[in-house]
Every structure is written in C-alpha cells, then in structure tokens.
C-alpha atoms as a PDB file:
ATOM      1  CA  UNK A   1     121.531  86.466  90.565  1.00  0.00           C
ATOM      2  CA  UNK A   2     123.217  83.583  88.239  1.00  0.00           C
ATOM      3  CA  UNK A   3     121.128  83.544  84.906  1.00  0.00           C
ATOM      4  CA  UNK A   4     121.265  81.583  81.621  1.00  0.00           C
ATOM      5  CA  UNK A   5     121.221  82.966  78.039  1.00  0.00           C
ATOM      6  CA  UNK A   6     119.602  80.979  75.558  1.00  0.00           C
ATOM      7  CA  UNK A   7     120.017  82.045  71.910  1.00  0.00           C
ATOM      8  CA  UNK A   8     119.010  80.216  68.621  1.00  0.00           C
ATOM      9  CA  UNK A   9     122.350  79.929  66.628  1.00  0.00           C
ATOM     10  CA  UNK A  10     121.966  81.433  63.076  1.00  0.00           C
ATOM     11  CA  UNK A  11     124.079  80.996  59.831  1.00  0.00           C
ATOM     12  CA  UNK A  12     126.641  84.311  61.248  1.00  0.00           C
ATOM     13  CA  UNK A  13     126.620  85.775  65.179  1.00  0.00           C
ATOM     14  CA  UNK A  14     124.446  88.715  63.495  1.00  0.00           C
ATOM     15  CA  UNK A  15     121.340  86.245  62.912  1.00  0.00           C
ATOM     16  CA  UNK A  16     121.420  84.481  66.205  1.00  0.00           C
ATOM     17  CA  UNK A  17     117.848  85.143  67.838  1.00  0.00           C
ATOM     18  CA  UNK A  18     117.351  85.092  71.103  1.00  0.00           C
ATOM     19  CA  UNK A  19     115.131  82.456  72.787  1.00  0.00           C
ATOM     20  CA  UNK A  20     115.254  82.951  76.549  1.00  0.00           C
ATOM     21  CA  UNK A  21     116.818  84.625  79.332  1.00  0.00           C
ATOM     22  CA  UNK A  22     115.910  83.667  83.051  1.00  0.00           C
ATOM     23  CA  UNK A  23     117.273  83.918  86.326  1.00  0.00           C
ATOM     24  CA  UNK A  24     118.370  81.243  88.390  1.00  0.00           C
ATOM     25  CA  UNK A  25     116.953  79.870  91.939  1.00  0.00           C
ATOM     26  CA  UNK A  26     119.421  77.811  93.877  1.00  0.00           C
ATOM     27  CA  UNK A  27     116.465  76.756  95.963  1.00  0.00           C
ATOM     28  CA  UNK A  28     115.120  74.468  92.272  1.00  0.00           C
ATOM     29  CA  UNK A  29     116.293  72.660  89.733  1.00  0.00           C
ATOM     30  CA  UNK A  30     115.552  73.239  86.070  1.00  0.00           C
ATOM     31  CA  UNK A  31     114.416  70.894  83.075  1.00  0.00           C
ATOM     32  CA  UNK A  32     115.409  71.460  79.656  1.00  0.00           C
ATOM     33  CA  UNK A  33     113.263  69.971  76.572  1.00  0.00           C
ATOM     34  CA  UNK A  34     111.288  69.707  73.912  1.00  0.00           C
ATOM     35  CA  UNK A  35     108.016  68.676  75.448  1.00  0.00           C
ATOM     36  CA  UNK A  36     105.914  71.892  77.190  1.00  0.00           C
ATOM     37  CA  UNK A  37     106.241  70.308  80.675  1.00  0.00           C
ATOM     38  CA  UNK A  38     109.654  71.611  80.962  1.00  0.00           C
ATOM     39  CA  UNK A  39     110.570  73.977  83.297  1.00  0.00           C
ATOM     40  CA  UNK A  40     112.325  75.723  80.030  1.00  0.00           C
ATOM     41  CA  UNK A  41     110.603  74.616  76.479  1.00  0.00           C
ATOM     42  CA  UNK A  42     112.733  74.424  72.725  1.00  0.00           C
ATOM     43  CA  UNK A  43     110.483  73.678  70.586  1.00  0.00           C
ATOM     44  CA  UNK A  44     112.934  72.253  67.848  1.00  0.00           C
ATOM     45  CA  UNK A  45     113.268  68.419  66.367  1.00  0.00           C
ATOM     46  CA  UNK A  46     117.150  68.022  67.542  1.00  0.00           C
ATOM     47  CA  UNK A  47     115.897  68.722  70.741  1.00  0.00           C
ATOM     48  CA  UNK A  48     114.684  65.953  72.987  1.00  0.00           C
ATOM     49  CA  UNK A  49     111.455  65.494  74.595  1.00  0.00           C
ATOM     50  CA  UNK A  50     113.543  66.212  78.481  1.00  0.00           C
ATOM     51  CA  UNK A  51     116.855  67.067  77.198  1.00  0.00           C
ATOM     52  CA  UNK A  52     119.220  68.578  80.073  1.00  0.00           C
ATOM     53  CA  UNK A  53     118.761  69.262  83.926  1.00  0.00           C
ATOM     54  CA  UNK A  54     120.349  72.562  85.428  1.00  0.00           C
ATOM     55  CA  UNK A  55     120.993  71.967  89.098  1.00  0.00           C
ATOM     56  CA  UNK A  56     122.901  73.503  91.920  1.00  0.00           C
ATOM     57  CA  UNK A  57     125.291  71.794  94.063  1.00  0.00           C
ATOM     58  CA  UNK A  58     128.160  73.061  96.389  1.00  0.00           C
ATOM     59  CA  UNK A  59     127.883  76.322  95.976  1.00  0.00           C
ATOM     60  CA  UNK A  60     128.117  75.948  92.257  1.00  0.00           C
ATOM     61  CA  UNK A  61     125.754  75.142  89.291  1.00  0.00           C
ATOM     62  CA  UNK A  62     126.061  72.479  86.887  1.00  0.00           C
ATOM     63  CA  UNK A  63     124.005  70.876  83.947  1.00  0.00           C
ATOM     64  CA  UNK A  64     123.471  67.628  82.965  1.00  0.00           C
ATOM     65  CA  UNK A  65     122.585  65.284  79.927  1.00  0.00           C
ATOM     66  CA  UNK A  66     119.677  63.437  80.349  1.00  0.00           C
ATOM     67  CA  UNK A  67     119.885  60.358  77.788  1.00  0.00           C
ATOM     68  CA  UNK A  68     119.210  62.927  74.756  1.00  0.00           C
ATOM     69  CA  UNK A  69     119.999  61.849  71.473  1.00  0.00           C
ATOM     70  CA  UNK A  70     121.880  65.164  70.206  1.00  0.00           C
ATOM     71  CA  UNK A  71     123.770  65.582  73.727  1.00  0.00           C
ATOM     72  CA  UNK A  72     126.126  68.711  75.454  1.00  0.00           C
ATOM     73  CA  UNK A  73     128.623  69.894  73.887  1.00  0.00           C
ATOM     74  CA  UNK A  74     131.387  71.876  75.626  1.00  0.00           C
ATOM     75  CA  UNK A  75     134.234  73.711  73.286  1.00  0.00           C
ATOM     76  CA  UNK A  76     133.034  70.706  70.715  1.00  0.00           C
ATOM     77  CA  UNK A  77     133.436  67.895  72.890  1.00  0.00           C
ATOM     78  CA  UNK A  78     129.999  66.003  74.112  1.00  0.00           C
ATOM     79  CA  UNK A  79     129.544  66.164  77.793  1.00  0.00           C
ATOM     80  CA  UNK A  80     127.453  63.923  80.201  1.00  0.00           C
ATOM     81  CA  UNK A  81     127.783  66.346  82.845  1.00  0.00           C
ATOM     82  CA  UNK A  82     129.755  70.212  83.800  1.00  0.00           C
ATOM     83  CA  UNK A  83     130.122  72.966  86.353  1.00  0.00           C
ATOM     84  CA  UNK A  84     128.980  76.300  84.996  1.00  0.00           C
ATOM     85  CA  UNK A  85     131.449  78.965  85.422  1.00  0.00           C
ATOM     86  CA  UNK A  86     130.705  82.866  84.041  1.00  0.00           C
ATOM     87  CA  UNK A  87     130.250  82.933  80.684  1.00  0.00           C
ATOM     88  CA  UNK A  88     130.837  79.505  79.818  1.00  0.00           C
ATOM     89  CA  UNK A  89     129.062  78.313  76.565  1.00  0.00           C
ATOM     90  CA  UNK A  90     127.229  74.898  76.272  1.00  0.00           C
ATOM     91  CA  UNK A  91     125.541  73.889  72.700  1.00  0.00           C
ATOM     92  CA  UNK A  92     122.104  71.770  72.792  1.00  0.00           C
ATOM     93  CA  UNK A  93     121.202  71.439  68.933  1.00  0.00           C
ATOM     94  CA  UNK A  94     120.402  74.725  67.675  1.00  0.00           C
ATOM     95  CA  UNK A  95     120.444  76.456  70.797  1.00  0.00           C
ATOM     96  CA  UNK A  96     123.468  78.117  73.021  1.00  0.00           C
ATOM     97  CA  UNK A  97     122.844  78.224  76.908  1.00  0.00           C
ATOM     98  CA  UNK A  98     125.326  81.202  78.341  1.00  0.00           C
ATOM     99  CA  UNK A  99     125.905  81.366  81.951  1.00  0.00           C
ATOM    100  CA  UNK A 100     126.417  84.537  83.927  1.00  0.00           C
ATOM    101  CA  UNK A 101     127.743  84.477  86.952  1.00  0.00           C
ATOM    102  CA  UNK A 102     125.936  86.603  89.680  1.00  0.00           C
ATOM    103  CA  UNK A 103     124.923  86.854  93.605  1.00  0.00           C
ATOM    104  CA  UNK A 104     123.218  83.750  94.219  1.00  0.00           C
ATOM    105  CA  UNK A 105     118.827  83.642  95.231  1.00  0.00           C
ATOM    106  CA  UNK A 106     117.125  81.090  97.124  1.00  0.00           C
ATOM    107  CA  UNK A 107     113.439  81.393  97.409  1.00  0.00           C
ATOM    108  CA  UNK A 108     111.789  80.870 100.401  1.00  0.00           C
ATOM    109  CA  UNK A 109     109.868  77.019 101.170  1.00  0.00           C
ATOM    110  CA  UNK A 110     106.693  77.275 100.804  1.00  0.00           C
ATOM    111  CA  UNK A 111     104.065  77.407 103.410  1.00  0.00           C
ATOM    112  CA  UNK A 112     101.768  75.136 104.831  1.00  0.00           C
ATOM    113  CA  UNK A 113     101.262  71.798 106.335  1.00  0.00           C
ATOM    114  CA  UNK A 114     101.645  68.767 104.809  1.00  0.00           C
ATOM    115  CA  UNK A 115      99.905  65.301 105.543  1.00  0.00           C
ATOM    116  CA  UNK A 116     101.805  63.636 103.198  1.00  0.00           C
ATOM    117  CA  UNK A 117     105.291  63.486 101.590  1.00  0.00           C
ATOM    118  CA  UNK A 118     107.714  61.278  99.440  1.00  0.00           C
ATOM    119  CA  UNK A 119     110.334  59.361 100.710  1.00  0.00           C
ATOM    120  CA  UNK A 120     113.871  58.739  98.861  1.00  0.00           C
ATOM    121  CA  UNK A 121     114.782  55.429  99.849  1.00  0.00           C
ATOM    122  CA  UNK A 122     118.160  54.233  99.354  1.00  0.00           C
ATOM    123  CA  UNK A 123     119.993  50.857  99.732  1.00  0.00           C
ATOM    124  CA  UNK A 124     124.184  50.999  99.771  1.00  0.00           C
ATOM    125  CA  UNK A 125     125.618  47.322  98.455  1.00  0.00           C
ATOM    126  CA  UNK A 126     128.569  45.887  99.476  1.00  0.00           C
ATOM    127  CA  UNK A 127     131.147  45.052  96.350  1.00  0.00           C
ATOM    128  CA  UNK A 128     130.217  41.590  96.019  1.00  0.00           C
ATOM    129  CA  UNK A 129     126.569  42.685  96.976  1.00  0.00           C
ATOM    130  CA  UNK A 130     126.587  40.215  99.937  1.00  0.00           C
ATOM    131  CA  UNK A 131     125.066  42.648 102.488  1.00  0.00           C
ATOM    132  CA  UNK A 132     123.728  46.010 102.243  1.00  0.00           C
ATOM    133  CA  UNK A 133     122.612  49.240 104.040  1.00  0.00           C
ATOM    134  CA  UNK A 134     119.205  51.146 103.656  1.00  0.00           C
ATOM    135  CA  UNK A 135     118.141  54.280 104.195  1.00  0.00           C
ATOM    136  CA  UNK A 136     115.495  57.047 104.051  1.00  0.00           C
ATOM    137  CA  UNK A 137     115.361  60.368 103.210  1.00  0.00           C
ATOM    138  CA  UNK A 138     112.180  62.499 103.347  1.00  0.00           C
ATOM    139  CA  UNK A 139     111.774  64.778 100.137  1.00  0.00           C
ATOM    140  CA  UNK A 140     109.437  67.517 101.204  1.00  0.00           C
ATOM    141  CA  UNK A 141     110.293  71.030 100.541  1.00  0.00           C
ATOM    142  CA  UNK A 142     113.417  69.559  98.349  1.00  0.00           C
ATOM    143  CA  UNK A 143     113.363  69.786  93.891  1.00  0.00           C
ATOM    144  CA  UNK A 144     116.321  68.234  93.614  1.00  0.00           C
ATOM    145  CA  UNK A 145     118.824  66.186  95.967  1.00  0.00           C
ATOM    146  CA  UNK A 146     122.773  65.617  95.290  1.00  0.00           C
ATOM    147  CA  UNK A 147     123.714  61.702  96.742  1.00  0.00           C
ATOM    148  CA  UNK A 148     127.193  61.179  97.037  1.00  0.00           C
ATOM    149  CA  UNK A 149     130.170  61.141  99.108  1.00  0.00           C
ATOM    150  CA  UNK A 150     131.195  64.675  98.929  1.00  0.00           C
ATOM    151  CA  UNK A 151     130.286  66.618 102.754  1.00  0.00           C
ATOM    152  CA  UNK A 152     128.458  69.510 100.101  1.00  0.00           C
ATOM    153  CA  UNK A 153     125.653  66.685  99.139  1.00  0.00           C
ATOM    154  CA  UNK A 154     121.980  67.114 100.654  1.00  0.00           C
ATOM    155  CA  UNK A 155     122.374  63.027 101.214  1.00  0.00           C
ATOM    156  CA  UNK A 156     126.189  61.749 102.105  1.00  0.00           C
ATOM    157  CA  UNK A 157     127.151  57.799 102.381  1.00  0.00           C
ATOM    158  CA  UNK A 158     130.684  57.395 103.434  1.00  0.00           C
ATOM    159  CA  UNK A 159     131.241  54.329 100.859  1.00  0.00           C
ATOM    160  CA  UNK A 160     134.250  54.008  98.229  1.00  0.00           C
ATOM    161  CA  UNK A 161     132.105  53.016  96.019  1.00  0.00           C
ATOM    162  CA  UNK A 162     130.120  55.715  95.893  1.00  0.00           C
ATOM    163  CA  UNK A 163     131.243  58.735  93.846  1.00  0.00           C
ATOM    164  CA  UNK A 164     131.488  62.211  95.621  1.00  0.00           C
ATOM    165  CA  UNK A 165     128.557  63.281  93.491  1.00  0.00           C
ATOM    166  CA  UNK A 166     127.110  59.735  92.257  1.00  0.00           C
ATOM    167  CA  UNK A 167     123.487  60.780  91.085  1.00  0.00           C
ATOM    168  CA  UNK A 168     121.031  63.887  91.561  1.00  0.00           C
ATOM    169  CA  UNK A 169     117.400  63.204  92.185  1.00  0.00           C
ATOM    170  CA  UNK A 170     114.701  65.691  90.669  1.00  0.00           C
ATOM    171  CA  UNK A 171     111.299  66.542  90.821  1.00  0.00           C
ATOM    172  CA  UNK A 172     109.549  67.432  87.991  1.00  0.00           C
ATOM    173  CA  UNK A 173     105.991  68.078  87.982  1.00  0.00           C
ATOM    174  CA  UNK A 174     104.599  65.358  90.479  1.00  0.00           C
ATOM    175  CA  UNK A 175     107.353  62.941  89.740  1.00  0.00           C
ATOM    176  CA  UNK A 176     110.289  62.036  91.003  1.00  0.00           C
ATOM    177  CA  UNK A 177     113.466  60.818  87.871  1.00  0.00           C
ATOM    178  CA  UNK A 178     116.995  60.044  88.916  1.00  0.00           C
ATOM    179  CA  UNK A 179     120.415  60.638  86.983  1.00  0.00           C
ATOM    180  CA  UNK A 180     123.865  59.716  87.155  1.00  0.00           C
ATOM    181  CA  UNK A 181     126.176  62.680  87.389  1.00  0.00           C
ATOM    182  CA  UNK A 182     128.382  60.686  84.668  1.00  0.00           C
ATOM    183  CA  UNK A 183     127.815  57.949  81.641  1.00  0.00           C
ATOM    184  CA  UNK A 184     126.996  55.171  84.573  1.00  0.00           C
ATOM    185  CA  UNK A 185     123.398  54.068  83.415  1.00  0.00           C
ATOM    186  CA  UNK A 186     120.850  52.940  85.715  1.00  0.00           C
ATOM    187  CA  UNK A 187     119.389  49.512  85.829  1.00  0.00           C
ATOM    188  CA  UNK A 188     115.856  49.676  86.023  1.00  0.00           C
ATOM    189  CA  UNK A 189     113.503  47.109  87.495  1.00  0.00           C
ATOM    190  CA  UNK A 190     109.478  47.614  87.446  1.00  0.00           C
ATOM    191  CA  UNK A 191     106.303  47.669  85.686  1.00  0.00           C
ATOM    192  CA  UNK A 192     107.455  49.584  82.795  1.00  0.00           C
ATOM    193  CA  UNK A 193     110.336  47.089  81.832  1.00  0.00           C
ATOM    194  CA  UNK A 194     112.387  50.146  81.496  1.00  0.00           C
ATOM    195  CA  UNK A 195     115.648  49.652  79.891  1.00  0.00           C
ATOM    196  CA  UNK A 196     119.219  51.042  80.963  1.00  0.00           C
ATOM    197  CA  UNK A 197     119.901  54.573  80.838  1.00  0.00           C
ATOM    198  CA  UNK A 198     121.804  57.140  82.729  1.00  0.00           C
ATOM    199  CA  UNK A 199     118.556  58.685  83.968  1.00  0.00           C
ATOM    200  CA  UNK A 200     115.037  57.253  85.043  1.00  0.00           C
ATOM    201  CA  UNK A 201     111.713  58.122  86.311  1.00  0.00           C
ATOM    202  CA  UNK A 202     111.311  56.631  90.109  1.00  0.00           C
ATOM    203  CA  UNK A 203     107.971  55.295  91.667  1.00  0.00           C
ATOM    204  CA  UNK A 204     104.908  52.381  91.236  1.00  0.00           C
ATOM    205  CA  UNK A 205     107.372  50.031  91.847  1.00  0.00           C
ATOM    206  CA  UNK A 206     110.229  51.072  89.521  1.00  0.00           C
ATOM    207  CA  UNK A 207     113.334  50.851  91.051  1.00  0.00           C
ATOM    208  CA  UNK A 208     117.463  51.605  89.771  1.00  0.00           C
ATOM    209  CA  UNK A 209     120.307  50.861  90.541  1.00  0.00           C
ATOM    210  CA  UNK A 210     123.194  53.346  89.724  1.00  0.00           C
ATOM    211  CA  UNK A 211     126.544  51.415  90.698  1.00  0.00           C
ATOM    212  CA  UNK A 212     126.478  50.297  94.785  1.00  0.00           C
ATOM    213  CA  UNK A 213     123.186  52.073  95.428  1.00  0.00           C
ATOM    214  CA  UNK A 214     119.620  51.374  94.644  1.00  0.00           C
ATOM    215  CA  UNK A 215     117.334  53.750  94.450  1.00  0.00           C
ATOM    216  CA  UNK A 216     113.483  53.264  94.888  1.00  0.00           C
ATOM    217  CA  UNK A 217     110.462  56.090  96.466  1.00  0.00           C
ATOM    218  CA  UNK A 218     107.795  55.784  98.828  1.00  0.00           C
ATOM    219  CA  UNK A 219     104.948  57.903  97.271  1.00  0.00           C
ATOM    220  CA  UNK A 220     102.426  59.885 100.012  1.00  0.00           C
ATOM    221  CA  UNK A 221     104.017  58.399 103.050  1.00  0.00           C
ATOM    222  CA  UNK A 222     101.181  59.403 105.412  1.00  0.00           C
ATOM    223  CA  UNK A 223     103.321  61.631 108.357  1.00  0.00           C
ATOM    224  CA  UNK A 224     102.009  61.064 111.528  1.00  0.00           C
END
C-alpha cells in the first residue's frame, strides 16, 4: 500500500523526529491540520486549523492546499496543488510529508441501508452566464469526488470551461467543503457571508461558485 511519512524537521537530518506514518486508502480522502478533527492532527502554530487534503484521483494521489496561511512547498516553491510520486517530499511548516509508492488498497463500502443521503448538486454556466445546465449527483458511499472534464473524474461535464480536474469535493466529519484543484477561489453565497477562498464548506444554504460551475448540497434527501 501507498503510505505517507511525516517527520518533524529538526536543526540537522539527525534531530528530525518522527510524527506519523500511515497507510493510504484509495477508497478516502485525508485532512491535514491543526485542529483534532483531522483525519491526521499537527499540533504546531504554523500549522493551520485544516491545512492540506490528500486525495486520490486517476489512479494517482495528490495533495492539496486548503487556504492555509504557511502553504505547500515543493523543492521550495509554494504549491496550490501536486501529484505524489515515490518519494517525493512536500514541506507544511515544521513538518515533511514523504510519499512511498506501493500496491494500492481500497476498503470495502460499508454496509447497511440508508434512508437518507446527500446530494451534490451542480449547475454548468454558459460564458456569458446566459443559460445554464444542472445536475445531481448522489454522495452516498463517496469521501471525496473529482469534478472535471477529464474521463478519470467520479463526475465529468464535457464543457471548455471546465478544467479536466476543476474542484474535488470532501467529506469530513458530517460535512461536506469544496476546493479548487488550483488558485481559482470560490465565491461563496449564504448565511455565513463567507468570503472568497479556494476552498469552502457546502450546505444550509451556502452555495460557490468555482469558475462556470456552481456548487450547492441537498442535505438528507429522503430516498424513496
């Protein structure tokens, strides 16, 4: 199995201390952050509260920024978002994320019956939003879902103005957040008067627009 390396970076290579080391499940997506919620917790003040999401997509994982104040970095540059390849390097504040390539897991879905799920929905606009197209797409059984043109993403829209992988949609905890896969930032409408940013938290009426589509969630949707 694929598995990241997270060390605490020290004054020499000798003093680096090791923080984590986990296995990866292409069946889930992974939150990186401060706060305990996170799927993986750094408790350290240049780290933000939700920091970075680890996803997979196309056969391949990547990681992504998630509005944090320090950023990626990538061979010294700051990244927004990157494809993992074996033992590539990427620096969050004090820590060091390594990535080993290995044979790839997917857990099974879990069991049961469900009266209720989320639904994604999604509007495409035109370029001089005149008209537009919606769509659904029901979210049980899924932790995160690529959107884009690409053939490889869970939710494809043959558009050119959407981006082969425009945005990823996660689930963390019990709610839903959406992120551009680049430094595109999301306008947000709702109760929270949310401003701009390249990722947000969908739901009660908060809604974003990332480019051409809009992006907006049905919570509970009763199935019947």
């Amino acid at each position: 199995m694929s598995k990241i390396v997270i060390e605490k970076t020290g004054e020499s290579a000798e003093s680096s201390e090791l923080i984590l080391d986990f296995e990866l499940d292409t069946a889930r997506s992974y939150t990186i952050g401060r706060h305990p919620s996170n799927d993986v917790q750094i408790d350290h003040a240049s780290i933000s509260r939700i920091h970075a999401l680890i996803f997979h997509h196309s056969q391949k994982w990547m990681i992504a920024d998630l509005d944090s104040t320090k950023g990626l970095s990538l061979n010294g540059e700051r990244i927004r978002c990157a494809t993992f390849s074996d033992e590539m390097c990427v620096t969050m504040g004090p820590a060091r994320l390594w990535f080993a390539q290995g044979p790839e897991h997917t857990s099974a879905p879990p069991r049961g019956t469900r009266s209720h799920v989320d639904v994604l929905q999604l509007e495409t606009l035109s370029k001089d939003r005149s008209t537009s197209r919606k769509q659904a797409f029901c979210l049980a059984g899924f932790r995160n879902v690529s959107v884009g043109s690409d053939s490889q993403c869970d939710v494809r829209l043959e558009n050119s103005e959407v981006r082969p992988l425009h945005a990823i949609v996660f689930r963390r905890n019990d709610q839903w957040f959406v992120t551009s896969t680049d430094n595109s930032i999301i306008e947000s409408r709702g109760t929270d008067g949310h401003a701009g940013a390249t990722f947000m938290e969908l739901g009660d009426d908060r809604v974003g627009t990332c480019g051409s589509l809009v992006f907006s969630l049905i919570r509970a949707m009763p199935i019947t």
